[in-house]
N, C-alpha and C. Protein backbone atom coordinates (compact mmCIF):
# COMPACT_ATOMS: atom_id res chain seq x y z
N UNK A 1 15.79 -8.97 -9.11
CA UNK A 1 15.33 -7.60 -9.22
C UNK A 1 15.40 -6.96 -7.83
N UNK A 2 15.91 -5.66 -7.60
CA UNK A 2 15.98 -5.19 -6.24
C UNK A 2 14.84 -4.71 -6.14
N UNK A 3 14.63 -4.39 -4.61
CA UNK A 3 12.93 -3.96 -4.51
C UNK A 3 13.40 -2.45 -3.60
N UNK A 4 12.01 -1.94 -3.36
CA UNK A 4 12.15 -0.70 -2.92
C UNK A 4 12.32 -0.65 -1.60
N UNK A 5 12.83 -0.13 -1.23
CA UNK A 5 13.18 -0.45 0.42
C UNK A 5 12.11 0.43 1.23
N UNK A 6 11.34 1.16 0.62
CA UNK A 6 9.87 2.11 1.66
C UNK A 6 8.74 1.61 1.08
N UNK A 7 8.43 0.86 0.01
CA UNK A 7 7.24 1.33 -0.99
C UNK A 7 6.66 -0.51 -1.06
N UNK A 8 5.55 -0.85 -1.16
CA UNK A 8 4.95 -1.98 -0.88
C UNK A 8 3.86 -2.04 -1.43
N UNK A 9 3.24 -2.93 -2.32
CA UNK A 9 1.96 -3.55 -3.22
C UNK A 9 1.20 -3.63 -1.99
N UNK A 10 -0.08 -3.12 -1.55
CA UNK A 10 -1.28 -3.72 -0.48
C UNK A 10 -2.04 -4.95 -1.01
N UNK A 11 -2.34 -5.85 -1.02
CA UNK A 11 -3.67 -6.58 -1.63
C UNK A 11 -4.43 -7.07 -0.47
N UNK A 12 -4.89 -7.06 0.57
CA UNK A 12 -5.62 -7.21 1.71
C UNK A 12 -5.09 -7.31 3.19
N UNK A 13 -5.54 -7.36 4.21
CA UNK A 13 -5.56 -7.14 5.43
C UNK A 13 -6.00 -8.37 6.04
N UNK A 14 -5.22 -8.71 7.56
CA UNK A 14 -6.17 -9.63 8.09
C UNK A 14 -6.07 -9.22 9.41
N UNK A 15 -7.18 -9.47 10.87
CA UNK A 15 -6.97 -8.95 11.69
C UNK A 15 -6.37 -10.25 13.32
N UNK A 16 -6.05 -11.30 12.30
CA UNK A 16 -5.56 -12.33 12.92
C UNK A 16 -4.28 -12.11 14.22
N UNK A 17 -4.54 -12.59 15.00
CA UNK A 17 -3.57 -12.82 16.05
C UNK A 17 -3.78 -11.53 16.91
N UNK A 18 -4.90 -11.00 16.79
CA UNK A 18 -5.31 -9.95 17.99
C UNK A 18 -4.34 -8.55 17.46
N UNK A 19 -4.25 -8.62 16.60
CA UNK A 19 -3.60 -7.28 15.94
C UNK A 19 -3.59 -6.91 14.18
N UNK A 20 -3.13 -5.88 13.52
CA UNK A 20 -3.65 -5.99 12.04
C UNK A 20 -2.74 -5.65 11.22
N UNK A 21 -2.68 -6.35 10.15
CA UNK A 21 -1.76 -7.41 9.65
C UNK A 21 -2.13 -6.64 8.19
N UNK A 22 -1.36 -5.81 7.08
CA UNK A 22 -1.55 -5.86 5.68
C UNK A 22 -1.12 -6.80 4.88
N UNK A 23 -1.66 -7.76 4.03
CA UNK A 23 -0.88 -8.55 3.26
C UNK A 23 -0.31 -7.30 2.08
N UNK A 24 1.06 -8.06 1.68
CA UNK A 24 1.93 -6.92 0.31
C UNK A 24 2.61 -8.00 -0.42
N UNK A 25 2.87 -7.24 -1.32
CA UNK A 25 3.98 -7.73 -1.71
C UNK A 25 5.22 -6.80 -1.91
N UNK A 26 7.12 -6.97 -1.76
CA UNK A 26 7.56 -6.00 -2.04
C UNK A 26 7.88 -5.51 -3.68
N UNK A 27 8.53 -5.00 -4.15
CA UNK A 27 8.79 -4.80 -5.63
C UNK A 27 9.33 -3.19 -5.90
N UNK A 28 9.75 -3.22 -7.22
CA UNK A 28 10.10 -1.90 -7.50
C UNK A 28 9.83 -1.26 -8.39
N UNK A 29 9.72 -0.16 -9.02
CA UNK A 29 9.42 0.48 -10.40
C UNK A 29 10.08 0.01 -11.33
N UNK A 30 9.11 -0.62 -12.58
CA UNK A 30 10.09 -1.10 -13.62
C UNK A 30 10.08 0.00 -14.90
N UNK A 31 10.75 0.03 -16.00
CA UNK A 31 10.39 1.03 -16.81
C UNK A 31 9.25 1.30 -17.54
N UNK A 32 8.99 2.00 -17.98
CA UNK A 32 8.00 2.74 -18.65
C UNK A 32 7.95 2.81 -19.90
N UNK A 33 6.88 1.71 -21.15
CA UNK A 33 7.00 1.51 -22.23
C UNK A 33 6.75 3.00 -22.51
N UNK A 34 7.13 2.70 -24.24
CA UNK A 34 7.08 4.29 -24.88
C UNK A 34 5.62 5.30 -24.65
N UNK A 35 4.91 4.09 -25.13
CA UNK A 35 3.75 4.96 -25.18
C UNK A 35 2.82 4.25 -23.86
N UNK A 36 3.28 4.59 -22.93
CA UNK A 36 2.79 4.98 -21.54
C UNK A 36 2.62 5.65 -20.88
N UNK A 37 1.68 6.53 -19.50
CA UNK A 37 1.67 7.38 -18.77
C UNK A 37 2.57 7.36 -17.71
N UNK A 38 3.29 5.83 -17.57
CA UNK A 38 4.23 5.73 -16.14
C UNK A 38 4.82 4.48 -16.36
N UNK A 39 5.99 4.35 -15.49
CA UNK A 39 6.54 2.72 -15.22
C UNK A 39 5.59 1.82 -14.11
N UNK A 40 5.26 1.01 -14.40
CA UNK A 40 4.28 -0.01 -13.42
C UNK A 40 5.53 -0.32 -12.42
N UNK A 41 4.45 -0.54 -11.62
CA UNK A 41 5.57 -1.14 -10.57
C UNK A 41 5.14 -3.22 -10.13
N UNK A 42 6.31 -3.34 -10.32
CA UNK A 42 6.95 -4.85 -10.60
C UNK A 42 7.20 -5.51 -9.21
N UNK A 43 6.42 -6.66 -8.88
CA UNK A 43 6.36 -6.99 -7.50
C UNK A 43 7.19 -8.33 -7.39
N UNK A 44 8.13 -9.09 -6.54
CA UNK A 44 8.91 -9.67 -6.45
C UNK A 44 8.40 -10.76 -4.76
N UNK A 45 8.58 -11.51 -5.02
CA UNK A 45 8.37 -12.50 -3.76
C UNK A 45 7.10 -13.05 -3.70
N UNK A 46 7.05 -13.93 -2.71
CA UNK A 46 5.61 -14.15 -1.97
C UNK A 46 5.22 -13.21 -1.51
N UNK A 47 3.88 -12.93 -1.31
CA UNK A 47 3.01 -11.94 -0.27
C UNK A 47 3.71 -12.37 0.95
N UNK A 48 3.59 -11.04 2.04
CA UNK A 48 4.11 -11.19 3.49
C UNK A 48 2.94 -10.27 4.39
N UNK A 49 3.10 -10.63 5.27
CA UNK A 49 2.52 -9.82 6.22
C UNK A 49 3.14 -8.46 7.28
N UNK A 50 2.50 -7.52 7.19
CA UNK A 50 3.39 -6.52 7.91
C UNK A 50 2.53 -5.94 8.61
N UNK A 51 2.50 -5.69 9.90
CA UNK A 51 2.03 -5.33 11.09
C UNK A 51 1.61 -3.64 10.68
N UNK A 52 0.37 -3.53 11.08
CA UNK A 52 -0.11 -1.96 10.77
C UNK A 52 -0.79 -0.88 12.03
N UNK A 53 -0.38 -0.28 12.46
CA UNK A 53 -0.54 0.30 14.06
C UNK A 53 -2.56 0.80 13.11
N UNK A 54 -3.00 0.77 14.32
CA UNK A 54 -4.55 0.52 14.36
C UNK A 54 -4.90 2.50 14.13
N UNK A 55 -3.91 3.39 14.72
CA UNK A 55 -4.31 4.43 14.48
C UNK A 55 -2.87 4.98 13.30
N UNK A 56 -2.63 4.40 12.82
CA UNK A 56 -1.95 4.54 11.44
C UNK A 56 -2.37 6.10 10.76
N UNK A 57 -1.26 6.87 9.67
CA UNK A 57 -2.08 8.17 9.66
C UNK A 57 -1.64 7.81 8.18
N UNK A 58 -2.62 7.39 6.99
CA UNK A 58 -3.09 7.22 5.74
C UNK A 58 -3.49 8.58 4.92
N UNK A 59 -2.68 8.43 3.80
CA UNK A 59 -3.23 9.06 2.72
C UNK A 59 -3.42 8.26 1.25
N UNK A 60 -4.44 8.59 0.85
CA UNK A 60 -4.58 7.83 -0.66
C UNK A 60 -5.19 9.07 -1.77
N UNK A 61 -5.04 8.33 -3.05
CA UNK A 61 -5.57 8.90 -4.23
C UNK A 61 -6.89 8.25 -5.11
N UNK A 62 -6.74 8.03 -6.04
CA UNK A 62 -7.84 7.60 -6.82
C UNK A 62 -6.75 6.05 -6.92
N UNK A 63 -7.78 4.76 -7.14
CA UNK A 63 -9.07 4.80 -7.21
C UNK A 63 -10.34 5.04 -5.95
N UNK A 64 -9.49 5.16 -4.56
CA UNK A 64 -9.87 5.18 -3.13
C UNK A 64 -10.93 6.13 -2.95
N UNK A 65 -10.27 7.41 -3.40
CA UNK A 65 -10.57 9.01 -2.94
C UNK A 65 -11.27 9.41 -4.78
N UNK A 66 -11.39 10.28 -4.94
CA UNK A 66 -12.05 10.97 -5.92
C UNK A 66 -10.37 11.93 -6.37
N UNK A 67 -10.10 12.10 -7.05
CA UNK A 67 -8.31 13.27 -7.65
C UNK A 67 -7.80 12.13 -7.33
N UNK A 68 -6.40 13.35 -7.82
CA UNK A 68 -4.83 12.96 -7.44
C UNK A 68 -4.10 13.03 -6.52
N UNK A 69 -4.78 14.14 -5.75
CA UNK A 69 -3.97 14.55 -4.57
C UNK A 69 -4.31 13.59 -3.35
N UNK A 70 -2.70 13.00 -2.82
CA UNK A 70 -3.54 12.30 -1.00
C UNK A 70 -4.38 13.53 -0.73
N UNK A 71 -5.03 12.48 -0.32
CA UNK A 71 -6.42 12.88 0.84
C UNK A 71 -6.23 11.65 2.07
N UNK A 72 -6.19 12.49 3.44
CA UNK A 72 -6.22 11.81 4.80
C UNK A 72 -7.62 10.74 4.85
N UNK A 73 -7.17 9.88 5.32
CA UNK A 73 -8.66 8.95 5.26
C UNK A 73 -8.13 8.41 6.50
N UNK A 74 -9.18 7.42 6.85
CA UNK A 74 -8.87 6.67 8.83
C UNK A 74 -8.79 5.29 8.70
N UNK A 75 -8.03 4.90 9.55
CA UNK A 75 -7.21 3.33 8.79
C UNK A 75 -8.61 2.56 8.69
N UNK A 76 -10.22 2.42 9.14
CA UNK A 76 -11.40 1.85 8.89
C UNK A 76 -11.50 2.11 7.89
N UNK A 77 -11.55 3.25 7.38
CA UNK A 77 -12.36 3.32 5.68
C UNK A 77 -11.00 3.04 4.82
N UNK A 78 -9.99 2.57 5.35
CA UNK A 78 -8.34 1.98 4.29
C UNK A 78 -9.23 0.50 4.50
N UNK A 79 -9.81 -0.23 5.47
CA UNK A 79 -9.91 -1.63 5.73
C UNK A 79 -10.65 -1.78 4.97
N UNK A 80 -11.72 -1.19 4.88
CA UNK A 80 -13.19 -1.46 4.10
C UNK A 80 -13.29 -1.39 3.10
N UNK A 81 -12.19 -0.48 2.43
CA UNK A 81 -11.70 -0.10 0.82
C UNK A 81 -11.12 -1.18 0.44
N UNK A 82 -9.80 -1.91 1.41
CA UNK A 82 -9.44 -3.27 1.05
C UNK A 82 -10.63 -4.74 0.45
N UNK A 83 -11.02 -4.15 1.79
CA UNK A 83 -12.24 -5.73 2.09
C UNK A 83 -12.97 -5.95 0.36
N UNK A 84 -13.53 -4.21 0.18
CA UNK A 84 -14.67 -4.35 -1.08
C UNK A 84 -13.74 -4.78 -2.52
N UNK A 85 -12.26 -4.73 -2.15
CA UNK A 85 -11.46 -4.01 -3.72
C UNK A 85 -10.65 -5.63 -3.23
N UNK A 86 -10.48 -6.64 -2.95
CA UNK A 86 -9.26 -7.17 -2.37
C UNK A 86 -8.14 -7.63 -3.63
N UNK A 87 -7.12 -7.62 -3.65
CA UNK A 87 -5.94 -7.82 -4.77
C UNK A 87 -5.53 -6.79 -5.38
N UNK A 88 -5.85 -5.40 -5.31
CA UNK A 88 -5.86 -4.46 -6.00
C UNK A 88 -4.25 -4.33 -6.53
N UNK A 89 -3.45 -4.32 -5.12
CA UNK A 89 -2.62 -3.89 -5.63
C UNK A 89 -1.70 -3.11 -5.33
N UNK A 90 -2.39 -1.47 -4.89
CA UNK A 90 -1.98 -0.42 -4.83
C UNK A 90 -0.52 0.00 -3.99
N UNK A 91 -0.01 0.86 -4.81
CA UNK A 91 1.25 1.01 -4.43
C UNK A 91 1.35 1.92 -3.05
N UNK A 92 2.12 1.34 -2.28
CA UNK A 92 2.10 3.09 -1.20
C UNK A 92 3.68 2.71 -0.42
N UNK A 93 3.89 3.88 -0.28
CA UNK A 93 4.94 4.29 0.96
C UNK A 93 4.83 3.99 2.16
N UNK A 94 5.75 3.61 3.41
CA UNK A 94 5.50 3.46 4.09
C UNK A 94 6.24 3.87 5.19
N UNK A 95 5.64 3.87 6.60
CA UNK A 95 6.88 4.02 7.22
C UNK A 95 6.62 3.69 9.10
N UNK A 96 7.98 2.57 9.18
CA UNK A 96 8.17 1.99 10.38
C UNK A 96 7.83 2.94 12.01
N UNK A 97 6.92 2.69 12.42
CA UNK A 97 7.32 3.12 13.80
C UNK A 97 8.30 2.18 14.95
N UNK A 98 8.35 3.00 16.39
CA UNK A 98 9.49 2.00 17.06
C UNK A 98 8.78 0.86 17.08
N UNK A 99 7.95 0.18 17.29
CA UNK A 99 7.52 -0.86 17.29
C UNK A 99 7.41 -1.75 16.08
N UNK A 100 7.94 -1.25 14.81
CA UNK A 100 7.80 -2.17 13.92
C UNK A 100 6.57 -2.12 13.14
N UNK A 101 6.11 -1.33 13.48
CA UNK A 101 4.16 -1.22 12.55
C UNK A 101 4.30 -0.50 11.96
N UNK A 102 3.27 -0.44 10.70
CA UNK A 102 3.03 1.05 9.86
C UNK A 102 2.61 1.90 10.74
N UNK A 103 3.44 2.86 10.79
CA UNK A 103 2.60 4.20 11.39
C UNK A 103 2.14 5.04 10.21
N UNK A 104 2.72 4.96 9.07
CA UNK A 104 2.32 6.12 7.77
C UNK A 104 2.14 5.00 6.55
N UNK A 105 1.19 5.75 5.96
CA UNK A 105 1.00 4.61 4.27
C UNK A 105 0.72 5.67 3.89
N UNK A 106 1.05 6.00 2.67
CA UNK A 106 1.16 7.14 1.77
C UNK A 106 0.94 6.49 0.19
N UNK A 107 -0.04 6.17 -0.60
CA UNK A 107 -0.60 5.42 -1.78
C UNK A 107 0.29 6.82 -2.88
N UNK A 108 0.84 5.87 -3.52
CA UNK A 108 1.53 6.55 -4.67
C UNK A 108 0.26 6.45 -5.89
N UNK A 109 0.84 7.86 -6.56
CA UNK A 109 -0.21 7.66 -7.54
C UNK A 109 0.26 7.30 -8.93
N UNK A 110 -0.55 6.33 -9.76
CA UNK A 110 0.15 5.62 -10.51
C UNK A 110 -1.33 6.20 -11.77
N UNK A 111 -0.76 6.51 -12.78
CA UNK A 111 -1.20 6.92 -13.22
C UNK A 111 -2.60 5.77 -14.46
């Protein structure tokens, strides 16, 4: 199955090795039974770890935030949302800075 080349499952964080670390998994949108609101998205591999810059600029939806619409939140209250929720899941966008870290997570909303 090919996976998405921006978009990544979160299921927890660790702050090991003096820097912070999201566990994911990658995967891609699979289809959408008939009587569904959306295609789930279908995760592929082992969990990995991917380096997350500490002032990261986050948006999420429900179940995080209250709506649909991102809402800006601060990568502490993304950690603490992890910590209380861990495996969740949630789908988000992402995107590389020069160093290789998330600088952007953008939580897709899945209906």
């Amino acid at each position: 199955m090919p996976i998405a080349p921006d978009e990544i499952a979160v299921y927890r964080y660790t702050p090991e090795g003096g820097f912070l670390s999201l566990i994911v998994k990658y995967g891609n949108w699979g289809c959408a039974p008939k009587d569904s609101d959306g295609a789930p998205f279908e995760t592929v591999g082992k969990e990995t770890y991917m380096p997350m810059d500490q002032a990261a600029y986050i948006t999420v939806t429900n179940p995080i935030v209250a709506g649909t619409e991102n809402q800006h939140i601060g990568v502490q209250e993304f950690l603490d949302w992890l910590e209380a929720h861990p495996d969740s899941g949630l789908v988000f966008k992402y995107h590389l800075g020069a160093d290789g870290a998330i600088d952007r997570l953008d939580e897709e909303f899945t209906p």
